[in-house]
Protein backbone atom coordinates (compact mmCIF):
# COMPACT_ATOMS: atom_id res chain seq x y z
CA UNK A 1 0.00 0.00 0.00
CA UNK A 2 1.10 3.49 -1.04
CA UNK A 3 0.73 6.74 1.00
CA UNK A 4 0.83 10.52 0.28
CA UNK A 5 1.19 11.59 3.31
CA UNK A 6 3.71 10.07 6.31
CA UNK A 7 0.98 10.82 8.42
CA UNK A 8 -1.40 8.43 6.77
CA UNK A 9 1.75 5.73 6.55
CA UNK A 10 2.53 5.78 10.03
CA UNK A 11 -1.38 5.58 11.20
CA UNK A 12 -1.75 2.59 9.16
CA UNK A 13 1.55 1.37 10.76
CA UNK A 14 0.15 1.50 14.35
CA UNK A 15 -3.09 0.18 13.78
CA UNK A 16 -0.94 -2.77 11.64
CA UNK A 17 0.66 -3.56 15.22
CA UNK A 18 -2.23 -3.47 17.19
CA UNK A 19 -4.35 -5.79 15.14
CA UNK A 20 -0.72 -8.21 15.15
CA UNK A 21 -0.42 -8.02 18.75
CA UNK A 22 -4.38 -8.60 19.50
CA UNK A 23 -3.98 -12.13 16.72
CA UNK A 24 -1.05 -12.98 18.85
CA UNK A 25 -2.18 -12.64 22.09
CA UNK A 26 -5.45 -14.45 20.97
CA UNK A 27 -2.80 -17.10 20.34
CA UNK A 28 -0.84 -17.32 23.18
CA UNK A 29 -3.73 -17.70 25.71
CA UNK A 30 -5.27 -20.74 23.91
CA UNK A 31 -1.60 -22.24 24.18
CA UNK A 32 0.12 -21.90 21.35
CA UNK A 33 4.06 -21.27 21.00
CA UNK A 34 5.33 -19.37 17.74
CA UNK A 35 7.43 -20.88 14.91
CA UNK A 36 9.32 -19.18 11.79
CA UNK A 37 8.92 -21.00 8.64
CA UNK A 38 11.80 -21.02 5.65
CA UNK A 39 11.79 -18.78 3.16
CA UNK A 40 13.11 -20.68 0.43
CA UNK A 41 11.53 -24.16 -1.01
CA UNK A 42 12.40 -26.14 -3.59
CA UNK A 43 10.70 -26.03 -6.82
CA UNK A 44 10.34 -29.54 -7.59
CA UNK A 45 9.23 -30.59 -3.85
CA UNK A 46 6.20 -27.78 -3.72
CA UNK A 47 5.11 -29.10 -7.43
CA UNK A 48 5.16 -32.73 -6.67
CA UNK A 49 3.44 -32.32 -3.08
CA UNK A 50 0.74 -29.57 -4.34
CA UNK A 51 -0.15 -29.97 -7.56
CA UNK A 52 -3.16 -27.11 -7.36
CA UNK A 53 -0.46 -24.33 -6.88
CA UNK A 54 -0.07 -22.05 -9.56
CA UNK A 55 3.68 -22.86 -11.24
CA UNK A 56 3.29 -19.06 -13.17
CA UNK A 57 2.30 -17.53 -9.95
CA UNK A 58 5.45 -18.91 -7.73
CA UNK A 59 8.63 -16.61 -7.53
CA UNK A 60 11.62 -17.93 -8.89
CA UNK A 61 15.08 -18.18 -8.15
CA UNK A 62 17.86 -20.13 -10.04
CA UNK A 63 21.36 -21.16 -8.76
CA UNK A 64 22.52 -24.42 -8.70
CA UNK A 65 18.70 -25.83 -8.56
CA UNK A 66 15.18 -24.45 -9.22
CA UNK A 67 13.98 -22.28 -5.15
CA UNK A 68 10.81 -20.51 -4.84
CA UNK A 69 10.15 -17.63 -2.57
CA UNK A 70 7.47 -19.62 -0.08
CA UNK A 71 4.30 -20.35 -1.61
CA UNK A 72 2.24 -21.72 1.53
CA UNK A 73 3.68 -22.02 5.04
CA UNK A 74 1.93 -25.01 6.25
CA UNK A 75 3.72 -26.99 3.98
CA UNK A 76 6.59 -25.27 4.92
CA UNK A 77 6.56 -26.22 8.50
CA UNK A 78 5.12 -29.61 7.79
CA UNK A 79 8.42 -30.39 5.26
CA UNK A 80 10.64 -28.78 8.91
CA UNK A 81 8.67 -30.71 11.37
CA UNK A 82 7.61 -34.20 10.33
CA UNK A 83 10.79 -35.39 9.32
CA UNK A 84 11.92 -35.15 12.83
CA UNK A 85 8.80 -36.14 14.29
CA UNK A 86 9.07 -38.03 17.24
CA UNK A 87 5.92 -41.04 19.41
CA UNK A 88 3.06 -39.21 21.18
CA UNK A 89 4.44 -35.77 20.46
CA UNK A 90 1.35 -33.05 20.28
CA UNK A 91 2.61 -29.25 19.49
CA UNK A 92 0.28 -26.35 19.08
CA UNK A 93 2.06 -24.03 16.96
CA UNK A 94 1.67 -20.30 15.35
CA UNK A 95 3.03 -18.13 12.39
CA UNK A 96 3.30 -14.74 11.48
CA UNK A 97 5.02 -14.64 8.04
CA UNK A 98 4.32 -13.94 4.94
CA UNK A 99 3.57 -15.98 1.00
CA UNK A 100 4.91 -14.52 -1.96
CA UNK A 101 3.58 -15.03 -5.86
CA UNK A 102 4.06 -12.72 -9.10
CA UNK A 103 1.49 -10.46 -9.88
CA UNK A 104 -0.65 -11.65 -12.82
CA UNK A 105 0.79 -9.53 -15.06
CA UNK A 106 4.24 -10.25 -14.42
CA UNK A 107 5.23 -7.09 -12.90
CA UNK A 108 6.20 -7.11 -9.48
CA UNK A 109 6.03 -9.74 -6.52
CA UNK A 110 2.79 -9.78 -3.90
CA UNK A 111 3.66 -10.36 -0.55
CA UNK A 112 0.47 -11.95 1.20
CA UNK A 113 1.00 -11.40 5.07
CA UNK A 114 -0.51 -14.34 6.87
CA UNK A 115 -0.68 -15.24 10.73
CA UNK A 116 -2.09 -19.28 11.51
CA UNK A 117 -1.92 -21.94 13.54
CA UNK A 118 -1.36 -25.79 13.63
CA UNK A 119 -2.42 -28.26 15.96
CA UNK A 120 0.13 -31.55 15.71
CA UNK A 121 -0.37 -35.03 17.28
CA UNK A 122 -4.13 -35.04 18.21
CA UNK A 123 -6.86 -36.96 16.21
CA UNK A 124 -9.42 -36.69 18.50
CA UNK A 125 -12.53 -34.89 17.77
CA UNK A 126 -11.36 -31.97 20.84
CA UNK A 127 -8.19 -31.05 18.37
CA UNK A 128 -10.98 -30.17 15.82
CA UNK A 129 -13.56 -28.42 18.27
CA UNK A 130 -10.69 -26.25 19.97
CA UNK A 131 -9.21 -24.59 16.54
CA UNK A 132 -13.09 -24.31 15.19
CA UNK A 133 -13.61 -21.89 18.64
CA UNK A 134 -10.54 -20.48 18.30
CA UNK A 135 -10.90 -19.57 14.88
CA UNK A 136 -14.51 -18.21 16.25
CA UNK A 137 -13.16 -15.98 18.85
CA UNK A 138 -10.72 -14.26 16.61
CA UNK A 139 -13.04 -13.19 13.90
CA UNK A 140 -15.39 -11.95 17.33
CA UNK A 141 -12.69 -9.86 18.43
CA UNK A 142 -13.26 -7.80 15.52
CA UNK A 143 -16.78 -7.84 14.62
CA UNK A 144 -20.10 -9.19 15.47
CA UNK A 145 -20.71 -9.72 11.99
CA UNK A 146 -19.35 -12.28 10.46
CA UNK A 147 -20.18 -15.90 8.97
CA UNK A 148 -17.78 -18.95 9.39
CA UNK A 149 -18.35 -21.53 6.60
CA UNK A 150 -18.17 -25.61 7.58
CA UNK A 151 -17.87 -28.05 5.32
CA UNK A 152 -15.37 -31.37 5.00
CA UNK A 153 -12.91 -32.65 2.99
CA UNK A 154 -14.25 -35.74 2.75
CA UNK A 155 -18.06 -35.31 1.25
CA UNK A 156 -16.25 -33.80 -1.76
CA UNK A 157 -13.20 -36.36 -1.74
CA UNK A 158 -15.79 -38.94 -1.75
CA UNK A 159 -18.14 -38.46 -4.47
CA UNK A 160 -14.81 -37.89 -6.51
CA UNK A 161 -13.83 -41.23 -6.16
CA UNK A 162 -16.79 -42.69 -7.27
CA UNK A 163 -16.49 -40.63 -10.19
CA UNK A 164 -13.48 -42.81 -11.50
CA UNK A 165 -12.82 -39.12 -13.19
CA UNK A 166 -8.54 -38.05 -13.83
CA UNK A 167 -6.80 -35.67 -11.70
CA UNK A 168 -7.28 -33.16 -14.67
CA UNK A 169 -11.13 -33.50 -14.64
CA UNK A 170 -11.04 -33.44 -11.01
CA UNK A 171 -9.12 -30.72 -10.85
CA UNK A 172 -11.71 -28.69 -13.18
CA UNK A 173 -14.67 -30.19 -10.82
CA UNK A 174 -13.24 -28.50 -8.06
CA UNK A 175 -12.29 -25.65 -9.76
CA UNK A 176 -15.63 -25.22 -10.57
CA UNK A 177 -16.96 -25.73 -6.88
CA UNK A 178 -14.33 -23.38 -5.52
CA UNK A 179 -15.59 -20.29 -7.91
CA UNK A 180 -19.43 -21.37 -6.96
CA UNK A 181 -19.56 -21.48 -11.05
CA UNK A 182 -23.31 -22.96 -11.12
CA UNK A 183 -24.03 -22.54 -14.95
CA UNK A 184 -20.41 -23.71 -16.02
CA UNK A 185 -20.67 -26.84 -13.38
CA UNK A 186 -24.15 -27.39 -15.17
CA UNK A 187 -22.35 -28.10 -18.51
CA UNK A 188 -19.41 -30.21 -16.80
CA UNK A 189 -21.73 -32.50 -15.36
CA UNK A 190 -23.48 -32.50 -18.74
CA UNK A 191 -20.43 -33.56 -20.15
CA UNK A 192 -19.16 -36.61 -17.91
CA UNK A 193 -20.57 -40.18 -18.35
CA UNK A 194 -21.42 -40.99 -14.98
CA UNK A 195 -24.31 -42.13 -13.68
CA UNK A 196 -27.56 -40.74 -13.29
CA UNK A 197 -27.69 -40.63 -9.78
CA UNK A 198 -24.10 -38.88 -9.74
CA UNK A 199 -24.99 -36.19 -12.10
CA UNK A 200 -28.15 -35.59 -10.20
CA UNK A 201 -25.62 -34.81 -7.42
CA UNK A 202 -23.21 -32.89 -9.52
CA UNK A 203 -26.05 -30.69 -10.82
CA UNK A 204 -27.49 -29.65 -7.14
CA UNK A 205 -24.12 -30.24 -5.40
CA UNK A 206 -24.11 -26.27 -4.58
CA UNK A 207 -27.53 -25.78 -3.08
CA UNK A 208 -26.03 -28.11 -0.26
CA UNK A 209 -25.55 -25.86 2.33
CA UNK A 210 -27.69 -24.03 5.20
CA UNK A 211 -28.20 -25.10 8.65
CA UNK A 212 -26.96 -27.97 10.17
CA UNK A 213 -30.62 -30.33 9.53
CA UNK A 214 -30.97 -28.46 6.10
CA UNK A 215 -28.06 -29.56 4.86
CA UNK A 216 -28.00 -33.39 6.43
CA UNK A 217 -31.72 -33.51 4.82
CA UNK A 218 -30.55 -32.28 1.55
CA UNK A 219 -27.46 -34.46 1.47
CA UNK A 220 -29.48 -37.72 1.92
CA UNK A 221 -32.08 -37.05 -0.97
CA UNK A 222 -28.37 -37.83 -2.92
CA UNK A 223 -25.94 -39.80 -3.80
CA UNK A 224 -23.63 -41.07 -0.99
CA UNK A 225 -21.10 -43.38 -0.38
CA UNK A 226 -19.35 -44.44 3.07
CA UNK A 227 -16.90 -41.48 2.72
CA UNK A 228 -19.32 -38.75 2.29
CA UNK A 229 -21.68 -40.31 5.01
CA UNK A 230 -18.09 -39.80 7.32
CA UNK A 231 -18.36 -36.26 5.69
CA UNK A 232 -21.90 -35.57 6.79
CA UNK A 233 -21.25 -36.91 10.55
CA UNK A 234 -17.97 -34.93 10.60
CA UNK A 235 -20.73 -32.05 10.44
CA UNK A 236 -22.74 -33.14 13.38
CA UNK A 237 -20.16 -34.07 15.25
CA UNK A 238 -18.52 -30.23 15.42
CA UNK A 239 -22.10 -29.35 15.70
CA UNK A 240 -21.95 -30.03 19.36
CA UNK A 241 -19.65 -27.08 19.88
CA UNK A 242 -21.53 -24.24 17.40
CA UNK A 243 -24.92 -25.10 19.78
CA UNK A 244 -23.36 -25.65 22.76
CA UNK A 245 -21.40 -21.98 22.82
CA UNK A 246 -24.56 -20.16 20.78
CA UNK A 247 -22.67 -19.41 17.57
CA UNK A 248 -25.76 -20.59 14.98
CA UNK A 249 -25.98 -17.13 14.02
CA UNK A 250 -22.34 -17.26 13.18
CA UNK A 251 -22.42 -20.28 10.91
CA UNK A 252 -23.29 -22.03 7.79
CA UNK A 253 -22.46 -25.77 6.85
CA UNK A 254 -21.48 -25.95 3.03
CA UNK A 255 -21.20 -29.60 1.99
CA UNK A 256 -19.81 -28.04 -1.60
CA UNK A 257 -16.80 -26.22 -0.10
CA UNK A 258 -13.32 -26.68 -1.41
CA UNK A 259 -10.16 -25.02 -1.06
CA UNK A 260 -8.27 -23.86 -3.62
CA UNK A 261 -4.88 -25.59 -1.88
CA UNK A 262 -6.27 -29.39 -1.91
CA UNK A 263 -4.99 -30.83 0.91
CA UNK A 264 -7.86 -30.80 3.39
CA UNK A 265 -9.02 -34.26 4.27
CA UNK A 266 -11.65 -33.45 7.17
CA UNK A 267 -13.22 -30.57 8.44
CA UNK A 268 -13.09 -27.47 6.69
CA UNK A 269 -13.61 -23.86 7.44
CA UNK A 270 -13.96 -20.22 5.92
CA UNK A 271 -14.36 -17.01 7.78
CA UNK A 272 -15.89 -13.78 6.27
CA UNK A 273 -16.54 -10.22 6.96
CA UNK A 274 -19.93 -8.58 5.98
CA UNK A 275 -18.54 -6.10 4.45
CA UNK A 276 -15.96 -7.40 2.61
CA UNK A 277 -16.79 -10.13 -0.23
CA UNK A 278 -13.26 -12.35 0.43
CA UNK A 279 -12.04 -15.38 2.92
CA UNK A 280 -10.32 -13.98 5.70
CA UNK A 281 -9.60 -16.86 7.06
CA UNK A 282 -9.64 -20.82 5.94
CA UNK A 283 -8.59 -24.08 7.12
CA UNK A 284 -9.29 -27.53 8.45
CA UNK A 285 -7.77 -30.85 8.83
CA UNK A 286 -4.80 -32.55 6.96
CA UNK A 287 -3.67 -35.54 7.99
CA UNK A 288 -2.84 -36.75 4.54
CA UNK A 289 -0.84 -34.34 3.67
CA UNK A 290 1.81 -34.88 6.26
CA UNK A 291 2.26 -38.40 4.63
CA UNK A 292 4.03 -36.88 2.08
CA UNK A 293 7.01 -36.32 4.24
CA UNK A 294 7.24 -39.55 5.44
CA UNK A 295 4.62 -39.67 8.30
CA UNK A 296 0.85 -39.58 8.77
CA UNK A 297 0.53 -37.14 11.78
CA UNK A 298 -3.05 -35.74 12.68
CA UNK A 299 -2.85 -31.95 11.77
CA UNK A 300 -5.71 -29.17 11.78
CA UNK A 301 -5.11 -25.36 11.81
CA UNK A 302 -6.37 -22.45 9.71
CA UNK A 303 -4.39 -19.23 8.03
CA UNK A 304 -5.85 -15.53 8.60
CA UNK A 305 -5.25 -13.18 5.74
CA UNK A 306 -3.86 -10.44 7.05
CA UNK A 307 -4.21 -7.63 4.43
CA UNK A 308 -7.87 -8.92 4.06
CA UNK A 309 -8.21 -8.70 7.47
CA UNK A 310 -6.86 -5.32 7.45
CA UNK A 311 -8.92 -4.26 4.34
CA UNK A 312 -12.12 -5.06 6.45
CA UNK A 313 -11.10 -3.41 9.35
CA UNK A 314 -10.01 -0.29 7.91
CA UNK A 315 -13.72 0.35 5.44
């Protein structure tokens, strides 16, 4: 952001601080120690364990092999920590760091300040309750209106495998479910040769979401398999917490969500602002995703977008 006036610049500056020491403080009480990811990953690594990051978006540097600046920090830490892993370890970590990716046009680098938090080394269903209510009380500390999205991982990861579609087409499915492209989604399901009960599916996928009992009652006029039925119960299960602390108001459960980085295998979660039509925060649980260096640990956590944040804020 550019300023006329240092005035302006050095308002901006102190409010910047506040909001990062109100985030960190939020994190500290609930337990959580802070970590600093690396800067530099290598190309071929990110590409191979990610294949839904942009290539033309990461920033490049060349010496004796192919480094980006860092593209996403949970992989980040989970390439640091899992390696090293050690039996019955559980670590409750936070960030405050920053992404980096080239500017569509090519000109210039956007730096994408970020603060989130992982949860190592618990698989229990109180891992997933205590960073939903975290990731409640946050967006509270800023405004009383605001919606956090639920969904899961698995609903979507599901029906895809009964698809029997390849990673491109599945790739465009979710592509299509990310943007909330109803019309375009129309004509992909049009296209596939599944079967009827499937397409039937495909074609109302995005009108599954509401409350808690419309979305279980819409889900079951569908297709399901044992996967998504894991998908629906993962809903009722963190249900327990949204009626127990009175957060209804705060909440809708979107069997449709995806995330544009695909590594989510359980609950999921988006956080918006009324006045401000972008995700300030996302997350949920990735187990699998640790496998891919070397170890299945249970993970969950969430990232807050910072300038978002800020954006929201400041209107």
């Amino acid at each position: 952001m550019k300023f006329l006036r240092i005035q302006d610049e050095l308002n901006f500056a102190k409010k910047r601080y506040e909001l990062t020491k109100k985030i960190e403080t939020s994190f500290v009480d609930a337990g959580f120690i802070q970590i600093k990811p690396e800067i530099f990953e290598e190309y071929d690594e990110i590409t191979a364990i990610d294949k839904n990051i942009s290539t033309k978006s990461m920033v490049k540097v060349v010496s004796n092999k192919v480094m980006v600046l860092r593209p996403d920090i949970t992989i980040s830490l989970m390439k640091s920590l899992i390696p090293r892993w050690e039996d019955d370890l559980n670590l409750k970590l936070f960030y405050h760091s920053t992404v980096y990716k080239n500017k569509k046009n090519g000109d210039g680098i956007i730096q994408c300040r970020q603060f989130g938090c992982e949860y190592l080394g618990e698989p229990s269903i109180d891992a997933d309750r205590e960073v939903v209510n975290l990731a409640f009380n946050i967006l509270r500390k800023f405004t009383d209106e605001f919606l956090l999205e639920i969904g899961s991982g698995n609903y979507i990861d599901g029906f895809v495998e009964s698809l029997n579609i390849d990673s491109d087409t599945e790739r465009e499915f979710k592509k299509l479910l990310y943007r909330k492209n109803k019309p375009e989604l129309e004509a992909f399901a049009n296209s596939l040769d599944i079967k009827p009960e499937q397409k039937e599916l495909m074609l109302n996928i995005l009108s599954i979401r509401g409350t808690l009992k419309e979305v279980t009652e819409k889900a079951n006029k569908y297709f399901t398999n044992d996967r998504m039925k894991k998908g629906i119960e993962q809903l009722n299960t963190i249900s327990t917490l949204i009626s127990k602390e009175d957060l209804d108001k705060y909440t809708l459960f979107d069997l449709s969500m995806v995330s544009k980085l695909d590594y989510y295998d359980g609950i999921m979660i988006k956080g918006y602002f009324k006045n401000l039509y972008k995700e300030i925060l996302s997350g949920g649980r990735y187990d699998g995703l640790t496998e891919s260096f070397g170890r299945r640990v249970p993970a969950i956590g969430f990232t807050i977008y910072f300038d978002a944040l800020m954006e929201a804020i400041n209107r």
